[in-house]
Protein backbone atom coordinates (compact mmCIF):
# COMPACT_ATOMS: atom_id res chain seq x y z
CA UNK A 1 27.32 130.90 144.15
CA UNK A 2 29.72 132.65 146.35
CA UNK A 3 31.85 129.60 147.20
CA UNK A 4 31.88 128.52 143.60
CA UNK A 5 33.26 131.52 142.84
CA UNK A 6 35.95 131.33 145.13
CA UNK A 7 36.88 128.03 144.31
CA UNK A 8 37.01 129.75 140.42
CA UNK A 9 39.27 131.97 141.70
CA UNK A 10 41.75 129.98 143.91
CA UNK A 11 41.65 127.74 140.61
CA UNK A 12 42.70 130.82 138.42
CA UNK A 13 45.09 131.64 141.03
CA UNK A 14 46.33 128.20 140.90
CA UNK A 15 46.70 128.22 137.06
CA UNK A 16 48.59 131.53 137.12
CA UNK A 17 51.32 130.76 139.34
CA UNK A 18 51.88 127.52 137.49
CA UNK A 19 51.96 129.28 134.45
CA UNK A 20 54.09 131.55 135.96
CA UNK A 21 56.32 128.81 137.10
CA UNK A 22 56.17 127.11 132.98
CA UNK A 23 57.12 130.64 131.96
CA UNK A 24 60.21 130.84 134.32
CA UNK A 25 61.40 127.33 133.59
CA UNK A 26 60.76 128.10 129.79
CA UNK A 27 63.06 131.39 130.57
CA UNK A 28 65.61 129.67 131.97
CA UNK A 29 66.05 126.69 129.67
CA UNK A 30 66.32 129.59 126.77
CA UNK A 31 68.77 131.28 129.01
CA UNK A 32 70.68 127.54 129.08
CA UNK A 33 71.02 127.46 125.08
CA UNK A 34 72.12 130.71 124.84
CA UNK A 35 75.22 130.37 123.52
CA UNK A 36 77.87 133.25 124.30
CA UNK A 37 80.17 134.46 121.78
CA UNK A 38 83.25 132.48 121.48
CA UNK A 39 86.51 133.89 119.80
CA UNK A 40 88.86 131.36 118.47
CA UNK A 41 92.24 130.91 120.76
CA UNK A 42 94.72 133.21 119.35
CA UNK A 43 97.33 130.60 119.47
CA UNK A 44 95.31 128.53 116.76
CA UNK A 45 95.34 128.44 113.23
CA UNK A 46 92.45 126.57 112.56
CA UNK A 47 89.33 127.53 110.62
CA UNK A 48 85.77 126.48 111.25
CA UNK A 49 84.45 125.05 107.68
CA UNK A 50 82.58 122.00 107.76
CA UNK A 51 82.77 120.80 104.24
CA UNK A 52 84.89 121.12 101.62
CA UNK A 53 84.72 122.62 98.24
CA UNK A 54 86.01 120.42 95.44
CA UNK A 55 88.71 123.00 94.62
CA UNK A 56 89.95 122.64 98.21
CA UNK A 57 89.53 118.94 97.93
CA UNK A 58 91.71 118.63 95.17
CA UNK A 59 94.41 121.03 96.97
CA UNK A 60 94.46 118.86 100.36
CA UNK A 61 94.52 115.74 99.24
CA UNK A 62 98.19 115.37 97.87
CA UNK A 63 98.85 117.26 101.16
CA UNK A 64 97.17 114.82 103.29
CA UNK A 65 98.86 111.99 101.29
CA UNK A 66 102.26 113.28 101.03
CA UNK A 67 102.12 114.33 104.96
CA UNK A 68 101.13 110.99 106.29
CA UNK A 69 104.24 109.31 104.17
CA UNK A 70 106.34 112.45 105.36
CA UNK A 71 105.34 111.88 109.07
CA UNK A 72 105.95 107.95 109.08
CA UNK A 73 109.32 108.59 107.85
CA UNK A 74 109.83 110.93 110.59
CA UNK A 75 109.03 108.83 113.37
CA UNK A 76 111.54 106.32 111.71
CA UNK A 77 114.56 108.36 110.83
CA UNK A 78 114.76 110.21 114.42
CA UNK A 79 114.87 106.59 115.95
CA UNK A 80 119.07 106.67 116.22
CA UNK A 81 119.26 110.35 117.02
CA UNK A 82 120.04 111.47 120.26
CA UNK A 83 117.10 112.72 122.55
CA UNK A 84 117.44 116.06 122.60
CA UNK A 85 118.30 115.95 118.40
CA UNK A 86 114.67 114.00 118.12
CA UNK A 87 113.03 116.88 119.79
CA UNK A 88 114.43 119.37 116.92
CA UNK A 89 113.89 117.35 113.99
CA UNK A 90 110.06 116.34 114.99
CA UNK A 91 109.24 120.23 115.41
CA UNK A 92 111.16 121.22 112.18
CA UNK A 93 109.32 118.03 110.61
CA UNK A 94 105.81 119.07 112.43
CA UNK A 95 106.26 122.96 110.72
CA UNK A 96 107.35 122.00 107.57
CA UNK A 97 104.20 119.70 107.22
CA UNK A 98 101.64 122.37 108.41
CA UNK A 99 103.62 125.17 106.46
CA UNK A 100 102.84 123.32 103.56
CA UNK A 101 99.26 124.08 104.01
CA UNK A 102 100.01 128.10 104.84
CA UNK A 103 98.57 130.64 104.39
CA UNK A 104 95.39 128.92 104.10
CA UNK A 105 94.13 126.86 107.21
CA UNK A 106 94.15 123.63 106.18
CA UNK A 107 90.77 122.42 107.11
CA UNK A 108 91.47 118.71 108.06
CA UNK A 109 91.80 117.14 111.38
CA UNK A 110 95.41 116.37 110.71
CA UNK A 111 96.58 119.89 110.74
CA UNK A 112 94.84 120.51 113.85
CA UNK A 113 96.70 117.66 115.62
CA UNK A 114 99.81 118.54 114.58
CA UNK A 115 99.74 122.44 114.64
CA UNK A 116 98.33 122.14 118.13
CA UNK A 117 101.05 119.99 118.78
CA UNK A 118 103.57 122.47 118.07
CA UNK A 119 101.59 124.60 120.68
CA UNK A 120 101.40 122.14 123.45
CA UNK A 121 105.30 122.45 123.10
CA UNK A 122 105.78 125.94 123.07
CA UNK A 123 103.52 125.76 126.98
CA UNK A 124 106.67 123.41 128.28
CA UNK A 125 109.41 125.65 126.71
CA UNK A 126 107.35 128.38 127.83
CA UNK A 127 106.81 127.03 131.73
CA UNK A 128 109.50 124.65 132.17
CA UNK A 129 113.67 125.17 132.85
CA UNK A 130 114.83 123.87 129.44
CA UNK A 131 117.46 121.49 132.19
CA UNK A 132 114.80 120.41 134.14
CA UNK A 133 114.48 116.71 134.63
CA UNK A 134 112.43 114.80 132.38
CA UNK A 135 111.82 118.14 129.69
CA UNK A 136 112.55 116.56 127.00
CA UNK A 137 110.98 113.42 127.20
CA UNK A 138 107.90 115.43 127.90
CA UNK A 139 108.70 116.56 124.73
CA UNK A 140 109.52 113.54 122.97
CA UNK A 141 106.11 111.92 124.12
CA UNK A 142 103.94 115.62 123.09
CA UNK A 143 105.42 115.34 119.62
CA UNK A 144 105.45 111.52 118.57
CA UNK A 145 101.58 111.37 120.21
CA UNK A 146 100.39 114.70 117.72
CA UNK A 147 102.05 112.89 114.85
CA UNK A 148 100.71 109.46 116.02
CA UNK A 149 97.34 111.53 116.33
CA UNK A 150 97.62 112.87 113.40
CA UNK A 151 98.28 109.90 111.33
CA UNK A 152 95.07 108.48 112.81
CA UNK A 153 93.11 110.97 111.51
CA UNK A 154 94.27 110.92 108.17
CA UNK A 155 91.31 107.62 107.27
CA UNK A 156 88.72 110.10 108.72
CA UNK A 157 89.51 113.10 106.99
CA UNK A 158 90.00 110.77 103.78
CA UNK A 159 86.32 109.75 103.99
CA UNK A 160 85.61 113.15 104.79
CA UNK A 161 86.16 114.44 101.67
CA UNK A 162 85.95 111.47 99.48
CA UNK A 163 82.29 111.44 100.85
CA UNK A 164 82.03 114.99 101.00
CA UNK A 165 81.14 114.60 104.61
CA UNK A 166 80.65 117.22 107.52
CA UNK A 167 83.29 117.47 110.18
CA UNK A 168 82.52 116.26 113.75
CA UNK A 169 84.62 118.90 115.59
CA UNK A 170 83.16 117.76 118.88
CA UNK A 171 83.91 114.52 118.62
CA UNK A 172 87.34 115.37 117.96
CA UNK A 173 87.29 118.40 120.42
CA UNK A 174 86.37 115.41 122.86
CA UNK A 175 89.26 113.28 121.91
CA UNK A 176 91.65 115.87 122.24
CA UNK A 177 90.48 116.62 125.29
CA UNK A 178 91.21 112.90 126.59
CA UNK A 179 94.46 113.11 124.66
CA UNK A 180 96.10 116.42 125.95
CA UNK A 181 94.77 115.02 129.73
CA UNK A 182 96.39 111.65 129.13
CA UNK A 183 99.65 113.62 128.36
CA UNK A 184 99.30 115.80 131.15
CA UNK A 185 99.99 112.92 133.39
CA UNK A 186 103.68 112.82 132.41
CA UNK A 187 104.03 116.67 132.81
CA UNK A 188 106.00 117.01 136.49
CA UNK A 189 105.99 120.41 136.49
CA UNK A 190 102.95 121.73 138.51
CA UNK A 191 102.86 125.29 136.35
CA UNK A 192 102.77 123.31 133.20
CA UNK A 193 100.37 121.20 134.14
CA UNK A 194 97.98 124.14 134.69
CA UNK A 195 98.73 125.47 131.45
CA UNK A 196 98.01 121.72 130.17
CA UNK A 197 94.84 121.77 131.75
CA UNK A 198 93.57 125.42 131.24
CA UNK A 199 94.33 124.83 127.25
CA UNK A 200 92.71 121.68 126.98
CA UNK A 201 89.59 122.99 128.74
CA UNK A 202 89.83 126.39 126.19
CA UNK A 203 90.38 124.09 122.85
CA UNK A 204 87.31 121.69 124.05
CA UNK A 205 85.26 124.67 124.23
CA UNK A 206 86.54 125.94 120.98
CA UNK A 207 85.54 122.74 119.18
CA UNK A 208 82.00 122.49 120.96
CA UNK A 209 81.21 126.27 119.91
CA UNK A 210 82.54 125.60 115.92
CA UNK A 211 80.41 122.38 115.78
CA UNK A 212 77.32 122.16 113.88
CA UNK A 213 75.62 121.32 116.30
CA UNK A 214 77.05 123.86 118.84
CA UNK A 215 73.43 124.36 120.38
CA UNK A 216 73.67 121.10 121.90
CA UNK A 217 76.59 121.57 123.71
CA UNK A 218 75.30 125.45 124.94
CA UNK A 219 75.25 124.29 128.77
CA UNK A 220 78.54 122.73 128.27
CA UNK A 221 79.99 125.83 126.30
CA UNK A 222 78.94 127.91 129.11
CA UNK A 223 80.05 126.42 131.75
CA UNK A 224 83.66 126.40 130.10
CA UNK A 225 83.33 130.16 129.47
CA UNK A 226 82.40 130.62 132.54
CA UNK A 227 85.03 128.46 134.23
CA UNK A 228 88.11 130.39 132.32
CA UNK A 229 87.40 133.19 133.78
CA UNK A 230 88.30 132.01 136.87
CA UNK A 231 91.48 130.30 135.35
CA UNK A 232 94.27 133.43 135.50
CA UNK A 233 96.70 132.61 132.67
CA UNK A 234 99.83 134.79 134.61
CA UNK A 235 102.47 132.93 136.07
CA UNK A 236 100.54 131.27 139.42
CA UNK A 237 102.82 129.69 142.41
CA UNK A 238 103.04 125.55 142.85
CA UNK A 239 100.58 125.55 145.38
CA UNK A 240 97.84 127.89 143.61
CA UNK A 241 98.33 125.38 140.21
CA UNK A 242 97.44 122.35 142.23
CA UNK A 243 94.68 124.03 143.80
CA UNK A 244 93.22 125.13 140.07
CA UNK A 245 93.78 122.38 138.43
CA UNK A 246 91.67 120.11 141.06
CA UNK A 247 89.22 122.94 140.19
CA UNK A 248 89.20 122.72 136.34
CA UNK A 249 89.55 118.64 136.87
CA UNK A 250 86.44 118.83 139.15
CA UNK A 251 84.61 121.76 136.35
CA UNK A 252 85.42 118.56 133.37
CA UNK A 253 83.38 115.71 135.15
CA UNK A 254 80.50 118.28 135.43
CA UNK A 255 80.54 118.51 132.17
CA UNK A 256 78.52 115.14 131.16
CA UNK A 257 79.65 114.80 127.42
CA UNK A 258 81.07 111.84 126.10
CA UNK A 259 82.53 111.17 122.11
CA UNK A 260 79.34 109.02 120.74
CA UNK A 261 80.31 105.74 120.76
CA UNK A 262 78.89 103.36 118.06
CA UNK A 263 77.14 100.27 119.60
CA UNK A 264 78.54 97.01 119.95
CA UNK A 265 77.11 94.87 117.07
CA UNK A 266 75.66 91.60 118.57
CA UNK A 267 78.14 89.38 118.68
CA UNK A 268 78.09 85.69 116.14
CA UNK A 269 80.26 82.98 116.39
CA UNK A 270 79.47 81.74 113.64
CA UNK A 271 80.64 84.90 111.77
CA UNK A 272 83.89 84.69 113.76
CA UNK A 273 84.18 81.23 113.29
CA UNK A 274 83.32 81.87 108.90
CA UNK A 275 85.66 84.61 108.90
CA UNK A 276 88.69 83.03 110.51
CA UNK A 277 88.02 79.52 108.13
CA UNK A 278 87.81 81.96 105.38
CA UNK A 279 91.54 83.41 106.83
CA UNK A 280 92.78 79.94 106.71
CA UNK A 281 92.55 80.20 102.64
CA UNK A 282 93.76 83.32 101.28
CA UNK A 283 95.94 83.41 98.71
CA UNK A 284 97.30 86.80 99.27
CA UNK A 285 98.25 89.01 102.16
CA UNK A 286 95.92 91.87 102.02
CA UNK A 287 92.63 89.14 101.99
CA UNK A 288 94.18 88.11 104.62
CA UNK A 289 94.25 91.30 106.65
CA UNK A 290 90.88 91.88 105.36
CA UNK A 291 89.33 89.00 107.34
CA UNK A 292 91.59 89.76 110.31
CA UNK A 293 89.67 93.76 110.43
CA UNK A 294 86.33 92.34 110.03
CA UNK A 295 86.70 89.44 112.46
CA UNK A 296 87.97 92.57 115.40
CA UNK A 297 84.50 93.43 115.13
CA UNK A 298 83.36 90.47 116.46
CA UNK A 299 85.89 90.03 118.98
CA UNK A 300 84.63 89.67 122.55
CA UNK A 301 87.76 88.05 124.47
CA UNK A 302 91.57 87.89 124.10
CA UNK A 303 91.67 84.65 122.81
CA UNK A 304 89.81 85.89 119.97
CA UNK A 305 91.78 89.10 119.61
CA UNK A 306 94.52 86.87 118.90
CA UNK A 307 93.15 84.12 116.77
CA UNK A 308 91.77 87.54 114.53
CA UNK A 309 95.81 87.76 113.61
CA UNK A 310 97.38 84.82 113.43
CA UNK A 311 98.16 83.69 110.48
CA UNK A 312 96.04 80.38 110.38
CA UNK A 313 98.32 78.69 107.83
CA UNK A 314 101.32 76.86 107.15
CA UNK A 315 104.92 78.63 107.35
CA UNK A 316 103.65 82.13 106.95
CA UNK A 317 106.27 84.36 105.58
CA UNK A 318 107.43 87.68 107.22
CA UNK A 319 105.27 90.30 105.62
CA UNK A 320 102.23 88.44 106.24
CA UNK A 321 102.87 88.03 109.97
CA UNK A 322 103.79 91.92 110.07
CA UNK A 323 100.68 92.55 108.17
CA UNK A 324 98.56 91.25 110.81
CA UNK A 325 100.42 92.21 113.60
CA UNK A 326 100.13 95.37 111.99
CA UNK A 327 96.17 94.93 112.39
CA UNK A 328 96.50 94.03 116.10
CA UNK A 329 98.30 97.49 116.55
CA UNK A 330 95.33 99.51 114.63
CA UNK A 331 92.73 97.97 116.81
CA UNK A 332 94.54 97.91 119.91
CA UNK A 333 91.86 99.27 121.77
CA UNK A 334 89.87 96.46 121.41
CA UNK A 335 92.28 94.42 123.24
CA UNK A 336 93.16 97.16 126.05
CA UNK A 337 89.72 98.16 126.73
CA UNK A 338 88.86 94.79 127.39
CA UNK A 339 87.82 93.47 130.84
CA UNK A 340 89.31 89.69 130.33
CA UNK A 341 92.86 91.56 129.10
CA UNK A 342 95.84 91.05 131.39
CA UNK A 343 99.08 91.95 130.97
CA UNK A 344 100.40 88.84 129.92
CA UNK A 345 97.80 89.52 126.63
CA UNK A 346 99.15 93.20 126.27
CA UNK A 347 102.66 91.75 126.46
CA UNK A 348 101.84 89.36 123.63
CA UNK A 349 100.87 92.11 121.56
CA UNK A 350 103.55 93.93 122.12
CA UNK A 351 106.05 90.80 121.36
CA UNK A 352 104.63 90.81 118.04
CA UNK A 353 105.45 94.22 116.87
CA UNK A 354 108.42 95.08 114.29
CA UNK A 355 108.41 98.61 115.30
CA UNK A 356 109.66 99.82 119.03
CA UNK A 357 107.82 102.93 118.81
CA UNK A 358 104.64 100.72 118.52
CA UNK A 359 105.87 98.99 121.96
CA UNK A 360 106.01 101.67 123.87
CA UNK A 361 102.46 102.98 122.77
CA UNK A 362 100.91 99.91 123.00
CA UNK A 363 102.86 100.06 127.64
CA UNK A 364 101.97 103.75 127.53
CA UNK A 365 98.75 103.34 127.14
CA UNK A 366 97.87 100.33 129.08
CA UNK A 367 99.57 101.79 131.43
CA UNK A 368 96.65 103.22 133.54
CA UNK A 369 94.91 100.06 133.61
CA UNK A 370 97.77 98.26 135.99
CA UNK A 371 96.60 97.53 139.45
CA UNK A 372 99.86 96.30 141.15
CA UNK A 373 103.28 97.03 141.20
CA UNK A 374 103.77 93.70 140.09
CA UNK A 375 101.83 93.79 137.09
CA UNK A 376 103.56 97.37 136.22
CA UNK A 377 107.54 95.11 136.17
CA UNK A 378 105.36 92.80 134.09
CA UNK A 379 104.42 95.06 131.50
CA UNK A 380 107.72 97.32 131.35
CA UNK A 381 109.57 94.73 130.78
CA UNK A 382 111.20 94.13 127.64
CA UNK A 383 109.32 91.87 124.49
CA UNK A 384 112.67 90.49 123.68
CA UNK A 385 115.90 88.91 124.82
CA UNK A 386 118.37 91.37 123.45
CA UNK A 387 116.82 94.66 123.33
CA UNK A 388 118.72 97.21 120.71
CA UNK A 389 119.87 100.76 122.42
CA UNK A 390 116.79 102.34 121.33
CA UNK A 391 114.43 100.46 122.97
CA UNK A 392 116.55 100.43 126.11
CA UNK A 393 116.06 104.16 126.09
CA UNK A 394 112.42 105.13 124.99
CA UNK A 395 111.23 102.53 127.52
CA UNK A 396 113.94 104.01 130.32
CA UNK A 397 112.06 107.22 129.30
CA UNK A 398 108.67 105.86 129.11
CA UNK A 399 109.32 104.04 133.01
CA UNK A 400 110.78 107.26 134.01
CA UNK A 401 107.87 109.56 133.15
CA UNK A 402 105.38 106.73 134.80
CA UNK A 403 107.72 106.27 138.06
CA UNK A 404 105.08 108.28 140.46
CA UNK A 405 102.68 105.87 138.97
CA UNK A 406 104.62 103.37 139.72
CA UNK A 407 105.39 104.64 143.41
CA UNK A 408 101.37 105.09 144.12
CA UNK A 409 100.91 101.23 143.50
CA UNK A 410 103.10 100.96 147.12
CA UNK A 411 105.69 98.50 145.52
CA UNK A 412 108.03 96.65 147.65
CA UNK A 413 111.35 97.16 148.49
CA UNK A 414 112.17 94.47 146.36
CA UNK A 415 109.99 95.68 143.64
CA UNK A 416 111.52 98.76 143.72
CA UNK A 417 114.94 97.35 143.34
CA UNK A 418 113.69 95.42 140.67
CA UNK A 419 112.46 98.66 138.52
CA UNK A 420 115.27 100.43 138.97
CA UNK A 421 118.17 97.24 138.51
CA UNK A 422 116.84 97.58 134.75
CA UNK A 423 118.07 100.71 133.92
C-alpha cells in the first residue's frame, strides 16, 4: 500500500511539473501574440481603413482614374528633359497627384506608393551632397519606380472597391519591403542606405500592425519593434551604417514572412494549344490580347512566353503588335522568374517594346539574375541599331548605378573595356 502510494505520488508529481511546463509554454505563446502598441511613422500620411464607404468610393475613383492618366503622361513628357529637370517635374507631378486627395488620406494603395515615394526622396536630399555622384539618378530611379508602383496598383485598388473588398496591407507592406530593398541597391551612399533600410524595416512593421490580421504577424511585429530600438536614427559614421545595416539585413531573414503567393494552376497544353488557335482568329485587337493574358497563365517555358504574344496572323498592323508586346511587359515576371530564361529571351522582350522606359525596367530588373560579366554586356546592350539620346542616357544611368554589380562578377580586362567603350 505504501509503494502504491508512492508511485501515486511521483505520478502526481510527474503530472504537475508537466502541467507546469503546458502552463509556461501556454504563457509564453500568449506573451508571443501580444502585440505592442504601434504608432504610425510620423512621416506618413496614410490611414488604416480597410474598406470603403460608398461616399468615399465615389470620391476616389475619378481620383484614381484621372491620376493613373496624369502619371503615364508624366513618365512620357519628362523623357527629353534634362536629368536634373526630370527630378523636379516627377516630385511636383508626385505632390500634385497626392494633394489632390488632401486633407483626407486617400485610402488606396496608390497614394501610399507615391506619397512614400516623395519620402524615400526627401532621406537622399536629406543624407546625400546634392553634387554627389550618381544623386540624381538615385533619384530618377526612386521616383519613376513609386509611379511605376503606383500605376500597378491602380487594377487592385480598382477591384478593391468595385468589389468592396478589404485591403491586404501586408501583402503590400511585403512588397514594399522588396521594393524599397531592391532600390537600396543603387543607393552608394552608406548613410543613406541605413536610412533606406531602417525605413523599410519601420513601414513593414507599420503595414503588419494595420492589417486585419495583425495577430498573425505579432512575432514578426515584435521583433521589428524590438529591432528599431537598436537602430539610432542620428547621423551614424560609414563604418557604424555598414555594420547596422548587416544587422537589420540579418533581423529581415529572421523574419519568415513571405507575400502569399497563389499556386501554379496545373499546367494543359491543350488549353495553351486552344487558346493560341483561338489567337490565330480574332477579328479585333483587344480578343486578341485577351487570349494572349489567359494563355500567360499557362506558360511554363520561354518559347511559350513568346508564342502567348505574337501575333499568329498575317501582316499584323502596328497597334496590334504593341498591344501584345504591351502584354509581355505586364507579365514580365513570368518570363524573368523563369528558370529556362536567358538573356537572349529577356533581350527579345525588350526588342519588342515601343517605350524606352519599359527597356530599362524590363534590364533593371533582370538585372540580379546575371551570373557573368558576359551575360551583364549581353543584356545592357542596346535593343536597337540606332539608339535615340534618351535611351543612350537612362541606360548610361541604369549601367552606372549597376557598375559595382558589374565589378563583383570579376569581368575581364577586356570586358571591362567593353562596358565602358559604350558610353
Amino acid at each position: 500500500m505504501k509503494t502504491k502510494n508512492i508511485k501515486m505520488n511521483k505520478a502526481m508529481a510527474v503530472l504537475a511539473v508537466i502541467a507546469t511546463i503546458s502552463f509556461s509554454q501556454m504563457t509564453m505563446a500568449q506573451e508571443e501574440i501580444s502585440l505592442p502598441v504601434i504608432t504610425k511613422p510620423a512621416i506618413l500620411e496614410e490611414g488604416t481603413q480597410r474598406e470603403l464607404s460608398a461616399s468615399q468610393v465615389a470620391e476616389l475613383l475619378p481620383w484614381a482614374k484621372d491620376s493613373k492618366i496624369f502619371l503615364s503622361d508624366l513618365l512620357d513628357n519628362v523623357q527629353t528633359l534634362a536629368p536634373s529637370d526630370k527630378v523636379d517635374h516627377l516630385v511636383e507631378g508626385i505632390k500634385s497627384v497626392v494633394g489632390e486627395s488632401a486633407p483626407k488620406n486617400s485610402e488606396l494603395l496608390m497614394r501610399y506608393a507615391l506619397n512614400r515615394g516623395l519620402v524615400i526622396n526627401d532621406i537622399l536630399i536629406r543624407e546625400v551632397e546634392a553634387n554627389s555622384v550618381g544623386m540624381v539618378d538615385v533619384q530618377l530611379r526612386v521616383l519613376k519606380a513609386s509611379i511605376l508602383m503606383a500605376i500597378k496598383y491602380y487594377d487592385q485598388d480598382m477591384e478593391m472597391m468595385s468589389k468592396k473588398a478589404k485591403t491586404s496591407f501586408a501583402a503590400f507592406g511585403l512588397d514594399y519591403y522588396d521594393f524599397l530593398s531592391e532600390l537600396n541597391k543603387s543607393v552608394f551612399d552608406a548613410s543613406a542606405q541605413y536610412s533606406f533600410q531602417r525605413t523599410a524595416l519601420e513601414f513593414l512593421q507599420w503595414d503588419l500592425y494595420r492589417d486585419l490580421n495583425n495577430t498573425v504577424y505579432a512575432n514578426q511585429i515584435v521583433k521589428i519593434n524590438n529591432g528599431l530600438k537598436t537602430f539610432p536614427t542620428k547621423k551614424l559614421t560609414d563604418s557604424q551604417s555598414i555594420a547596422l545595416i548587416r544587422q537589420m539585413k540579418s533581423l529581415a531573414k529572421q523574419l519568415k514572412v513571405t507575400k502569399e503567393i497563389p499556386a501554379t494552376p496545373a499546367k494543359s497544353p491543350q488549353e495553351f494549344e486552344a487558346l493560341m488557335a483561338k489567337k490565330m482568329l480574332v477579328s479585333s485587337i483587344d480578343e486578341g490580347v485577351m487570349y494572349a493574358v489567359k494563355a500567360m497563365e499557362l506558360v511554363s517555358t520561354p518559347t511559350e512566353f513568346f508564342r502567348a504574344i505574337s501575333p499568329e496572323i498575317t501582316n499584323p498592323n502596328a497597334n496590334y503588335t504593341n498591344a501584345l508586346a504591351a502584354v509581355g511587359y505586364n507579365s514580365r515576371n513570368v518570363l524573368l522568374k523563369n528558370s529556362m530564361t536567358r538573356v537572349a529571351d529577356v533581350h527579345k522582350l525588350a526588342s519588342i517594346q515601343d517605350s524606352v522606359d519599359n527597356i530599362i525596367v524590363i534590364t533593371r530588373e533582370y538585372t540580379s539574375s546575371v551570373r557573368t560579366a558576359a551575360e551583364f554586356l549581353a543584356l545592357y546592350s542596346y535593343t536597337v541599331s540606332n539608339p535615340s539620346s534618351y535611351y543612350k542616357s537612362e541606360l548610361k544611368q541604369l549601367t552606372m548605378a549597376n557598375m559595382s554589380y558589374f565589378m563583383g562578377l570579376n569581368p575581364t580586362t577586356e570586358e571591362r573595356n567593353t562596358l565602358l567603350g559604350r558610353f
